[in-house]
Protein backbone atom coordinates (compact mmCIF):
# COMPACT_ATOMS: atom_id res chain seq x y z
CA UNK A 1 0.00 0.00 0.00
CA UNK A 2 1.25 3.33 -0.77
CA UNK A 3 -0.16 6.93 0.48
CA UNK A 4 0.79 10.26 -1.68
CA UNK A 5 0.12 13.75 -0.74
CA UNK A 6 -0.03 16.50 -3.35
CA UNK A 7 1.00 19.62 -1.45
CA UNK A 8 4.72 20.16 -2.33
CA UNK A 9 5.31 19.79 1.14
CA UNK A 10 4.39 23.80 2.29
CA UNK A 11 4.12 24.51 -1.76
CA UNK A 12 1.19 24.80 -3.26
CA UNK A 13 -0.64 24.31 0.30
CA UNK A 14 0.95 27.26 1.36
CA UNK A 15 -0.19 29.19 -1.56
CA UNK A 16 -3.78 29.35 0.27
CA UNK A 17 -5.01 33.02 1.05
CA UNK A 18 -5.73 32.93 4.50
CA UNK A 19 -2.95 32.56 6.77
CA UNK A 20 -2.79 29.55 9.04
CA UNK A 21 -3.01 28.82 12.86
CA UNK A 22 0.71 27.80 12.96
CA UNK A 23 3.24 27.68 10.02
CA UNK A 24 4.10 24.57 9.79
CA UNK A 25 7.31 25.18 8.06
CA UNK A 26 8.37 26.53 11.24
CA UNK A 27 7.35 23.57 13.52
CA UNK A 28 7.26 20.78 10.54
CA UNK A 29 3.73 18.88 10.16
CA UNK A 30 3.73 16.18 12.50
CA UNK A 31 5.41 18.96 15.33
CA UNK A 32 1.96 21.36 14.47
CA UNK A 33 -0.18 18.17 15.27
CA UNK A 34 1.24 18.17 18.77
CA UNK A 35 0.81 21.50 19.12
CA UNK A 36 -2.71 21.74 17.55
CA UNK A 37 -3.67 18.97 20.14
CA UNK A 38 -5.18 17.15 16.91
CA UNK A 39 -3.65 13.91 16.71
CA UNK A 40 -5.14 10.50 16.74
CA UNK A 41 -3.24 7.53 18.66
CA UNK A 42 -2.86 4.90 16.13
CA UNK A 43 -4.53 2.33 18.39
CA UNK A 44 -7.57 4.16 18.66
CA UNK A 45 -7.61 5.06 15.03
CA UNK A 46 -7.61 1.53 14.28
CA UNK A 47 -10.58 0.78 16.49
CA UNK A 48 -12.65 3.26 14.96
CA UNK A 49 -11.85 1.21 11.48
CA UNK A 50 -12.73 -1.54 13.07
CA UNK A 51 -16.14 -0.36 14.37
CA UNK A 52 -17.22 -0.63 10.16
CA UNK A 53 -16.20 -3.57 7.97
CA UNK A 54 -15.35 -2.37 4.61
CA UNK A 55 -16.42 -3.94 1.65
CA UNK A 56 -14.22 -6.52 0.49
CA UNK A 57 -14.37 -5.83 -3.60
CA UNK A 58 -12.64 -2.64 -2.59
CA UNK A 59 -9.35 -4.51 -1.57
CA UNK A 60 -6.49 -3.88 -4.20
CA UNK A 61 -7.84 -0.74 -5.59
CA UNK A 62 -6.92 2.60 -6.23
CA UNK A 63 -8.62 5.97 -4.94
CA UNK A 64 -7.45 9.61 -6.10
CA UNK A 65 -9.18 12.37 -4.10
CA UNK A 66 -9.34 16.06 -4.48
CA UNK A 67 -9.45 18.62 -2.03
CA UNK A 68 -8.81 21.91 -0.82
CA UNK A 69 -5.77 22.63 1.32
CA UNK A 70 -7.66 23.63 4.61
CA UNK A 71 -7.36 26.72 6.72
CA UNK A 72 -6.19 24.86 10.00
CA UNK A 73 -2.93 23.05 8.78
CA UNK A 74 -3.92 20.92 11.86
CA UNK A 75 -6.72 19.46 10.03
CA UNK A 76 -5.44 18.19 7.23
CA UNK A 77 -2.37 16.40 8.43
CA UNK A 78 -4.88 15.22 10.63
CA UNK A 79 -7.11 14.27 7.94
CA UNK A 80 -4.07 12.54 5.53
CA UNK A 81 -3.49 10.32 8.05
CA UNK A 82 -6.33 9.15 8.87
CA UNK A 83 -6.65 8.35 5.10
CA UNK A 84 -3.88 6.12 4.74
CA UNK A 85 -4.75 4.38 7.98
CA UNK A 86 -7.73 3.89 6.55
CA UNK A 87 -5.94 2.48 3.06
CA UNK A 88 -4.21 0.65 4.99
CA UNK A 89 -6.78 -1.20 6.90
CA UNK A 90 -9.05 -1.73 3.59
CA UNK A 91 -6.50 -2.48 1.48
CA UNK A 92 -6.75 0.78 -0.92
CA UNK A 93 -4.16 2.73 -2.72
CA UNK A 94 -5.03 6.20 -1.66
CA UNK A 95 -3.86 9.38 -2.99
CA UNK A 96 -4.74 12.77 -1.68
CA UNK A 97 -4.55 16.15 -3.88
CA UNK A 98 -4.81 19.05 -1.84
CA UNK A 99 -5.10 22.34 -3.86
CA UNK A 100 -6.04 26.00 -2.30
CA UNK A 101 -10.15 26.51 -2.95
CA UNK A 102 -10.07 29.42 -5.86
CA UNK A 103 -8.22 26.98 -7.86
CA UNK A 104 -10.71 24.39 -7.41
CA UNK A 105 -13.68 25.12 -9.73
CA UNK A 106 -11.23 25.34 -12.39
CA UNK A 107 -9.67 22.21 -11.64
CA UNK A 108 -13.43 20.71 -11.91
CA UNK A 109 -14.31 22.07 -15.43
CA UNK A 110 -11.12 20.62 -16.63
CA UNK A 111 -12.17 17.01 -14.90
CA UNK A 112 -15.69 17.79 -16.37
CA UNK A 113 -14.34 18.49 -19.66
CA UNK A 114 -11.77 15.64 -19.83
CA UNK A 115 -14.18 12.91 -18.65
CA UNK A 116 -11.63 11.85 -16.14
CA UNK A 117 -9.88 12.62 -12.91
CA UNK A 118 -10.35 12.29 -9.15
CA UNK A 119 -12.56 9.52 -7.76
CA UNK A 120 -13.58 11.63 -4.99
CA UNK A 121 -14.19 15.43 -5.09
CA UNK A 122 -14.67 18.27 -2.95
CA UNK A 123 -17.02 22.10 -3.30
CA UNK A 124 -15.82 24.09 -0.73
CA UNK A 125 -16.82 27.58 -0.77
CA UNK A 126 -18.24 27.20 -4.37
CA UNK A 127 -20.71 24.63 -3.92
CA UNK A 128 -21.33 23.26 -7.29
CA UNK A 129 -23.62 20.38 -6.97
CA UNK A 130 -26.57 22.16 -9.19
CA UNK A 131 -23.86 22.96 -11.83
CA UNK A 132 -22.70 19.26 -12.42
CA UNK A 133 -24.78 16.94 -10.37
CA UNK A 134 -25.73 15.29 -13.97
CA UNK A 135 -22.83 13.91 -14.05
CA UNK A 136 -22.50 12.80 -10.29
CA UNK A 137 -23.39 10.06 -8.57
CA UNK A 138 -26.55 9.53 -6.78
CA UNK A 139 -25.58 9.13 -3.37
CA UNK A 140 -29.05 8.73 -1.51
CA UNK A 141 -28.08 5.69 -0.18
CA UNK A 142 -24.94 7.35 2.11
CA UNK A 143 -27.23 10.22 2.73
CA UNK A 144 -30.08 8.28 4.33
CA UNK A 145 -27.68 5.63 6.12
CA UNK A 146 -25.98 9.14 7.63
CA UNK A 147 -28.70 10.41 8.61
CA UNK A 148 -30.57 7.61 10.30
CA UNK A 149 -27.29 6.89 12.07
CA UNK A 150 -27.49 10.76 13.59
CA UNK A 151 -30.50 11.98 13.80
CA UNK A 152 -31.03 13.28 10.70
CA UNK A 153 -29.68 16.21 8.43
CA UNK A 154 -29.87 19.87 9.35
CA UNK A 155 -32.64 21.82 6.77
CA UNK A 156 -29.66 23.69 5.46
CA UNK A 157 -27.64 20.41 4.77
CA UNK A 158 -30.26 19.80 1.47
CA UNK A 159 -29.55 22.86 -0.25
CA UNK A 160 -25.85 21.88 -0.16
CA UNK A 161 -26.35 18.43 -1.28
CA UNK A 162 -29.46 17.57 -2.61
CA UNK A 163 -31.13 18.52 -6.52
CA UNK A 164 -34.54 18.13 -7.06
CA UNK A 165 -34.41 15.83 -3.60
CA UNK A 166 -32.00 13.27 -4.90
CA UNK A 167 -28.74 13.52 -2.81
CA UNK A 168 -25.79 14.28 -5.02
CA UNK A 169 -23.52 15.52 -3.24
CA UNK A 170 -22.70 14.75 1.06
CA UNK A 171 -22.50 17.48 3.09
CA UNK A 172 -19.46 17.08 5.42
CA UNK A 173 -19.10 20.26 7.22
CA UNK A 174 -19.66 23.94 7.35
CA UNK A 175 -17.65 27.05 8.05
CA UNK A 176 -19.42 29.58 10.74
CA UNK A 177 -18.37 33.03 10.00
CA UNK A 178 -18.84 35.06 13.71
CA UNK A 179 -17.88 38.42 14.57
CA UNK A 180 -14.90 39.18 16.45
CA UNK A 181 -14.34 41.81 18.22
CA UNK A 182 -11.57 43.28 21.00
CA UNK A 183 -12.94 43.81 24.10
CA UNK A 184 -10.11 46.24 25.69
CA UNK A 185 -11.10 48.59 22.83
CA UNK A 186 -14.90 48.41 22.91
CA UNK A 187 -14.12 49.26 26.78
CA UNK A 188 -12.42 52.34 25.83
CA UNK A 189 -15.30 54.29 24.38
CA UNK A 190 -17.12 52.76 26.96
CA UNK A 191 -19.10 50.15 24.86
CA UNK A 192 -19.83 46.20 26.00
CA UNK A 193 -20.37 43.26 24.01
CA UNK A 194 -21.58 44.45 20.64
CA UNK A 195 -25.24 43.28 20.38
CA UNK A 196 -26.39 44.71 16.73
CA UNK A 197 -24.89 45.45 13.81
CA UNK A 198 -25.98 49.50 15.01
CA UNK A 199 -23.03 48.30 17.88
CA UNK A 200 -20.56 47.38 15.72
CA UNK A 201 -21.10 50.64 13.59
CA UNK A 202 -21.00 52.94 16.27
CA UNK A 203 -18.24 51.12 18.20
CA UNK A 204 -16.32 51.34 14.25
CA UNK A 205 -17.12 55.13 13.81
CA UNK A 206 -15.99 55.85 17.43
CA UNK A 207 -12.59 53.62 17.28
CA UNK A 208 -11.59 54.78 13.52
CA UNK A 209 -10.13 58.31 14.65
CA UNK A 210 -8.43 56.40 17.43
CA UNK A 211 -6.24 54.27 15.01
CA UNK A 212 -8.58 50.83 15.41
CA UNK A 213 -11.36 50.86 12.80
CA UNK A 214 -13.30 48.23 11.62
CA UNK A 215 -12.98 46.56 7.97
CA UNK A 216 -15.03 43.91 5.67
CA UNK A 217 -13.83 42.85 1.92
CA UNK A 218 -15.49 45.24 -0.69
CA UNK A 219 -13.83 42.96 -3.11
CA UNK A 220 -13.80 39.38 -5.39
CA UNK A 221 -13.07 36.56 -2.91
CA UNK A 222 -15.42 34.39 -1.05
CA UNK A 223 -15.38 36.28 2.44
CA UNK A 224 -17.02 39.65 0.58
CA UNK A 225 -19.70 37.04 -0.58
CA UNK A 226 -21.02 35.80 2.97
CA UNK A 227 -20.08 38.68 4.98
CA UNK A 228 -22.50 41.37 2.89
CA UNK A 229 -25.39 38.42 2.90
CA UNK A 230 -25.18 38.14 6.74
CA UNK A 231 -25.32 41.73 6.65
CA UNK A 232 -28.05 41.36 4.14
CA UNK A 233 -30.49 38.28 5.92
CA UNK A 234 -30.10 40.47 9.49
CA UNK A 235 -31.44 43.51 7.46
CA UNK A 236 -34.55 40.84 6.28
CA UNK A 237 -33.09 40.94 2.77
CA UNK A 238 -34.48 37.36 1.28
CA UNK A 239 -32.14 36.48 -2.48
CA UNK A 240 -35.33 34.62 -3.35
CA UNK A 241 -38.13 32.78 -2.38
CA UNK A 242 -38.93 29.00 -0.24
CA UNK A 243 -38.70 27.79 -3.56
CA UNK A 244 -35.42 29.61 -4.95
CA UNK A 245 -36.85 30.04 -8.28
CA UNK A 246 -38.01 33.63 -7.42
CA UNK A 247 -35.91 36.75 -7.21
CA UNK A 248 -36.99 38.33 -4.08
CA UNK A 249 -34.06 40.83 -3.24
CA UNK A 250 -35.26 44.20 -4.97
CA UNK A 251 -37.54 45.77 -1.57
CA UNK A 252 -36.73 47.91 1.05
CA UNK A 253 -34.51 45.71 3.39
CA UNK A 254 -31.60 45.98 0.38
CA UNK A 255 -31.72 49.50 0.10
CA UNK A 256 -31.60 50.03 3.84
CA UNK A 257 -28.55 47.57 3.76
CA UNK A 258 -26.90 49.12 1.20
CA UNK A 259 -27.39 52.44 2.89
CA UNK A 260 -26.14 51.11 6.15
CA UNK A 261 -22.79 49.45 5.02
CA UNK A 262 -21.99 52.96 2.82
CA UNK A 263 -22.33 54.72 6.81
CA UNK A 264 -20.19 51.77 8.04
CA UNK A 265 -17.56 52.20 5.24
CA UNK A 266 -17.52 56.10 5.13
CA UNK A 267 -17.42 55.96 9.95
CA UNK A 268 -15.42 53.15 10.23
CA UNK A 269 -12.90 51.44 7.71
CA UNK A 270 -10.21 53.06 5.72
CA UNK A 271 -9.79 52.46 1.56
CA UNK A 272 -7.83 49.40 1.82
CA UNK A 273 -11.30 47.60 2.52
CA UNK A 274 -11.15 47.25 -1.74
CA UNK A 275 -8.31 45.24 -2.39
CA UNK A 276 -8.38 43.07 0.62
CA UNK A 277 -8.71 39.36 -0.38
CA UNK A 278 -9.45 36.26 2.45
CA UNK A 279 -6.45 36.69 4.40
CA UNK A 280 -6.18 40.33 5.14
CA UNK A 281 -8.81 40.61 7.63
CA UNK A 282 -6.87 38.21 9.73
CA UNK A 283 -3.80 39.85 9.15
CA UNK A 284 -5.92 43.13 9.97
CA UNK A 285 -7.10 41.29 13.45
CA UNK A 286 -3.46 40.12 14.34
CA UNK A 287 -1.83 43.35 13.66
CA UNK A 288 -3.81 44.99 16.72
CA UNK A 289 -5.46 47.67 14.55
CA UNK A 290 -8.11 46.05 13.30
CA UNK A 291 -11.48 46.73 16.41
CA UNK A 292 -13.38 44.13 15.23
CA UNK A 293 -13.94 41.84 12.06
CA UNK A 294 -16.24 39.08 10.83
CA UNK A 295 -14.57 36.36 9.76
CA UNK A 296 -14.37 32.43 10.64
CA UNK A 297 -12.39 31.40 13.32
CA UNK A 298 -9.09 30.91 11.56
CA UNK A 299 -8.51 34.53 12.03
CA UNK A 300 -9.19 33.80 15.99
CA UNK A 301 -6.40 30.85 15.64
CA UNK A 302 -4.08 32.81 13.84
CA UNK A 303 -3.87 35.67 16.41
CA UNK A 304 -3.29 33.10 19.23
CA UNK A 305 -0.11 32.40 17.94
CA UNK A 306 1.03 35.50 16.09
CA UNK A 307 -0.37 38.33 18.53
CA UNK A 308 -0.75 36.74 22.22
CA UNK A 309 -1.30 40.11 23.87
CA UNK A 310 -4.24 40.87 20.72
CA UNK A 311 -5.53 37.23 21.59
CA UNK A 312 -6.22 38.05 25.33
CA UNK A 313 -8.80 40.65 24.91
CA UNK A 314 -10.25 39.24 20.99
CA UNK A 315 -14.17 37.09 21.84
CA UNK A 316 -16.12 35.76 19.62
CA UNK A 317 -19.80 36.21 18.89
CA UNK A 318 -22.46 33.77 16.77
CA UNK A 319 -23.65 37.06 15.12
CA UNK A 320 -25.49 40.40 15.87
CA UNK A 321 -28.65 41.13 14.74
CA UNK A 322 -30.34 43.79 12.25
CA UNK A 323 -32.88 46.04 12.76
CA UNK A 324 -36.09 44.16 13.53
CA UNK A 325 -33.96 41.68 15.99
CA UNK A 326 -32.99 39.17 13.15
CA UNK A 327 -29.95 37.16 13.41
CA UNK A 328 -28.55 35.09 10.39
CA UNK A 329 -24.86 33.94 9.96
CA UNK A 330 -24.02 32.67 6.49
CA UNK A 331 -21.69 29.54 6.48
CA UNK A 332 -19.61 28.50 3.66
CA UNK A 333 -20.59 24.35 3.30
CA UNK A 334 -18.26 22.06 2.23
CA UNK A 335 -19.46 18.84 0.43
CA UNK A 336 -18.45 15.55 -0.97
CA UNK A 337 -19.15 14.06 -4.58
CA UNK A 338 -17.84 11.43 -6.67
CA UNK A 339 -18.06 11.74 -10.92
CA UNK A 340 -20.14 9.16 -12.65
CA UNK A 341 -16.14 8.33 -14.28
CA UNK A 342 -14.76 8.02 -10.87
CA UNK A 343 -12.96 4.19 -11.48
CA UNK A 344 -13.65 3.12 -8.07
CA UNK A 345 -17.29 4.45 -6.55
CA UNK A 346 -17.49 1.77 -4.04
CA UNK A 347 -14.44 3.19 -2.13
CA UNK A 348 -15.16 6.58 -2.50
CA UNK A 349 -18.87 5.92 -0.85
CA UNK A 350 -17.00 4.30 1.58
CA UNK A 351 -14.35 6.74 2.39
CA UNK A 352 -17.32 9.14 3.04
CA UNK A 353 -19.23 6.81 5.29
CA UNK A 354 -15.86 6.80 7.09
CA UNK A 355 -15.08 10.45 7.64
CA UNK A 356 -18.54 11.24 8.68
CA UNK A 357 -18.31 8.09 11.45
CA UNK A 358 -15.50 10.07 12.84
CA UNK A 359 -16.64 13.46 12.61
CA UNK A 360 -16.11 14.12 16.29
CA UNK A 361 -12.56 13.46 15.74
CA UNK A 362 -12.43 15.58 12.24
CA UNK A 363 -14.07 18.50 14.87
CA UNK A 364 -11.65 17.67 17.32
CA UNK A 365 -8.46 18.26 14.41
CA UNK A 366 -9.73 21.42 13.04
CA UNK A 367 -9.74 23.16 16.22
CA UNK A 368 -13.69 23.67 16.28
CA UNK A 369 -13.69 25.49 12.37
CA UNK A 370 -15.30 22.16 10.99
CA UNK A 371 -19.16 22.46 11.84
CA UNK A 372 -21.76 19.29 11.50
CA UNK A 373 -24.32 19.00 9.25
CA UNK A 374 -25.71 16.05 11.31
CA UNK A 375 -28.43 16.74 14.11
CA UNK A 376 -26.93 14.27 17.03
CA UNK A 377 -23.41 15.75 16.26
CA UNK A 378 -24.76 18.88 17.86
CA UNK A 379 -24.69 17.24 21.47
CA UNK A 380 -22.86 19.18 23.83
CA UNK A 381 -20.08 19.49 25.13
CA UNK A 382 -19.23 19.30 20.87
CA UNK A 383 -15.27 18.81 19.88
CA UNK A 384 -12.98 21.77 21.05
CA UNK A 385 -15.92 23.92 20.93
CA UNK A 386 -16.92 22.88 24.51
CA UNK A 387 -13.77 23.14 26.06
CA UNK A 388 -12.44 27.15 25.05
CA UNK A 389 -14.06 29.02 27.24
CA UNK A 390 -14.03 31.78 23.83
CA UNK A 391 -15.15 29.53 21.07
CA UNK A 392 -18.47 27.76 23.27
CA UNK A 393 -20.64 30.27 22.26
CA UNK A 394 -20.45 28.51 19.17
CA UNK A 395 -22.28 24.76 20.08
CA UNK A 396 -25.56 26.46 19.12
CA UNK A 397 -24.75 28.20 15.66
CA UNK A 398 -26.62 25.44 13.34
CA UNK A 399 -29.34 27.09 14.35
CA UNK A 400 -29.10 31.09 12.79
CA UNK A 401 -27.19 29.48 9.88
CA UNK A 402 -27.75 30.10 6.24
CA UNK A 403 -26.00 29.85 2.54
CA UNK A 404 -26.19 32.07 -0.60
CA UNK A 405 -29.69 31.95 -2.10
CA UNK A 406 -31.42 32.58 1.69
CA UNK A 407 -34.26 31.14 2.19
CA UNK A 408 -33.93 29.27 -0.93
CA UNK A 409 -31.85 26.41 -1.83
CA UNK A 410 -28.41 27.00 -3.30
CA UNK A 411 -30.52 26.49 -7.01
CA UNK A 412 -27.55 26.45 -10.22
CA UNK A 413 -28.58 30.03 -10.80
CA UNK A 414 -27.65 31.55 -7.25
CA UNK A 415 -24.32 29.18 -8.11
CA UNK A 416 -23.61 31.49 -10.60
CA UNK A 417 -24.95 34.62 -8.89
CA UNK A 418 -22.58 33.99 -6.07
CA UNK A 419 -19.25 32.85 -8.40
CA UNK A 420 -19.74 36.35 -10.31
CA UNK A 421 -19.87 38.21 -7.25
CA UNK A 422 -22.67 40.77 -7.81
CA UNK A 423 -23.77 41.02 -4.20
CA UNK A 424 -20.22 42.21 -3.29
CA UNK A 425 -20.15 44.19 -6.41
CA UNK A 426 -23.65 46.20 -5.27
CA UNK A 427 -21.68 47.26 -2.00
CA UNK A 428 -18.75 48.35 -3.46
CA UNK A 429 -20.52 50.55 -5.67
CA UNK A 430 -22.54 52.14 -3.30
CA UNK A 431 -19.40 52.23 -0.76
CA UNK A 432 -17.57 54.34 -3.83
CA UNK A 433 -20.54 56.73 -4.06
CA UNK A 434 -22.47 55.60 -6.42
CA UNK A 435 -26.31 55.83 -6.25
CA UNK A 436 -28.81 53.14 -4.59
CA UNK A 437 -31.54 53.19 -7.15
CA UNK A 438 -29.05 52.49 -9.93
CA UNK A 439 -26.72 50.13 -8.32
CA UNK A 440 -30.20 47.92 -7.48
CA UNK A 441 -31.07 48.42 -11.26
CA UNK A 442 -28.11 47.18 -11.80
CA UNK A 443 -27.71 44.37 -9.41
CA UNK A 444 -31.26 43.37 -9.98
CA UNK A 445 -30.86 43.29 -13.78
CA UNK A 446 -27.76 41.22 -13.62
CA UNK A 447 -29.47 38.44 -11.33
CA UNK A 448 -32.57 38.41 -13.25
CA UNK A 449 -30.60 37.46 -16.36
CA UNK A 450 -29.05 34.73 -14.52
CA UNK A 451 -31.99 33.54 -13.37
CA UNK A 452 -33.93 33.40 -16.84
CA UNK A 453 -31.04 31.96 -18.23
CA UNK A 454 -31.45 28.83 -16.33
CA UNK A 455 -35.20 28.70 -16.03
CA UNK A 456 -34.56 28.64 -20.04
């Protein structure tokens, strides 16, 4: 048996946007796993792969899988070994490609086009299941053992995985996206935890002429995408209707959101808001200027390390609400799927039963950044979670979460609405000066023809 990994060894894995809760070219991989806490005693690993016979026609094959290089380094040198223990136990050649997630999609089209690549794939971010679930695997059969193993699948979990109710895709985990904020400075203007997003506004518009203001991505990456809808869904904004078929985002609630972030932009953040990509509100965090952001919890890792002193006074919240009291925070899923020219579906089904057996110890690994889509995974104390005193406020964020398309499902067309980045686009218009009433004929046109186009 033989186990690759694709990463250039701090290469191409390093190449990722957002920075990383330890470098591990500074402590080497399996020296971050100590750190990290993440590891898995080989004894016990093998126990879990015991718990679940595998298949025997899978013995002497070969599986290729493709994924993205994850945010916590802890994870996936967590996760690559627990692949090739588990290659070794069934008797599979496994290879892992790990790749950073913008490169992704494009690395699908070419598989797409081809007719030939990984076994096993990976939408992270991007999730593309409505785009190419014709030529994916039906994977009901996973789904439903999954879920009548653990208590069923969150609402949410279908819009990831599911098109026109067949399951195409598994959901593995989500990213939560809270707000976090530095309590030493919030004290200095004499202001608590932030409650609404009318707190973090006036706490930004107060902090800004004292050096510490407050900054969001007005820009192309996937952070501008969720952070202006959770803006967006507190504000009541709705992309489309129950069904998703039906544009439902030209009303009141947009304008009023759009109006609020241009006050937020003009009180509280400084012009380097528009080129900032994934990583540079952590670096933004870590550097001690940066009052509060709203990012996932990599940023919250990241300043652990690099800025103890910042660490001690940053705390996390789920979200703030909008106006009328609503509270939505808008996840980025991450979900599995195997091409209908995978050469070896039985082991990739398999591999995925596998993971999700041991998602308390995939939890565990990522440092709390990997959230379940299962219901019984949500028992508390949950992995990491329920043991930082920071990060437990966490164990209940299934619960206000949402994805692109809010409160419809994730349909092809708000795929596409979401890869072309209008929403952001809208913001950063408005942020620049331009007029409401024409940036929503603008936005609004643009999605509409989107949205035609597919219903055509």
């Amino acid at each position: 048996m033989s186990f690759q990994v694709s990463d250039n060894e701090g290469g191409t894995r390093m190449t990722d946007p957002r920075p990383a809760y330890v470098d591990p070219r500074t402590v080497g991989r399996r020296g971050f796993l100590k750190v990290a806490g993440a590891g898995v005693a080989s004894a016990s690993l093998l126990t879990m792969l015991d718990a679940r016979q595998a298949p025997a026609q899978i013995k002497g094959t070969s599986l290729r899988m493709l994924k993205w290089s994850h945010y916590v380094p802890a994870y996936d040198v967590w996760f690559d070994d627990f692949a090739k223990k588990w290659g070794e136990k069934t008797g599979v050649k496994v290879r892992v490609d790990h790749i950073p997630h913008l490169e992704l999609p494009a690395r699908y089209a070419a598989e797409f086009a081809a007719g030939a690549g990984h076994d096993l794939i990976y939408f992270v971010g991007q999730i593309l299941t409505g785009q190419y679930y014709r030529n994916l695997i039906d994977l009901s059969d996973v789904a439903d053992n999954l879920g009548k193993k653990y208590g069923g699948w969150l609402e949410s979990s279908k819009s990831a995985g599911q098109v026109g109710g067949t399951w195409f895709a598994i959901p593995d985990f989500f990213i939560s996206i809270p707000v976090l904020y530095r309590k030493d400075l919030f004290a200095s203007v004499g202001m608590g935890e932030p409650k609404t997003w009318d707190d973090l506004r006036n706490a930004a518009r107060q902090l800004k002429p004292k050096g510490h203001p407050t900054g969001m991505q007005f820009s192309h990456c996937n952070d501008a995408n969720h952070n202006w809808r959770a803006l967006m869904y507190c504000f009541g904004v709705k992309e489309t209707d129950p069904s998703g078929q039906n544009i439902a985002l030209d009303g009141k609630e947009m304008r009023e959101s759009l109006r609020f972030a241009k006050a937020l932009y003009d009180e509280g953040m400084t012009p380097e808001v528009f080129s900032w990509d994934d990583a540079s509100d952590n670096r933004f965090l870590a550097s001690g200027v940066g009052s509060w952001i709203h990012d996932a919890i990599s940023a919250f890792h990241s300043t652990r390390i690099t800025n103890p002193k910042v660490f001690a006074d940053t705390f996390c919240i789920p979200e703030v609400a909008g106006p009328a009291g609503l509270k939505w925070n808008v996840g980025e899923p991450n979900v599995w799927a195997i091409w209908k020219f995978s050469k070896n579906i039985p082991a990739a089904k398999e591999f995925i039963q596998h993971i999700a057996d041991n998602q308390k110890e995939a939890m565990e690994a990522s440092l709390g950044y990997n959230m379940p889509f299962l219901k019984e995974q949500y028992k508390k104390p949950m992995p990491y979670l329920g043991k930082d005193a920071k990060l437990s406020t966490l164990q209940d964020q299934e619960k206000i979460n949402a994805f692109f398309g809010h409160p419809g499902p994730m349909t092809p067309a708000a795929q596409e609405v979401l890869t072309t980045f209008i929403i952001p686009d809208m913001f950063t218009r408005v942020a620049r000066g331009a007029d409401i009433e024409d940036t929503m004929k603008w936005g609004v046109g643009e999605i509409r023809r989107i949205y035609a186009k597919h219903k055509g």
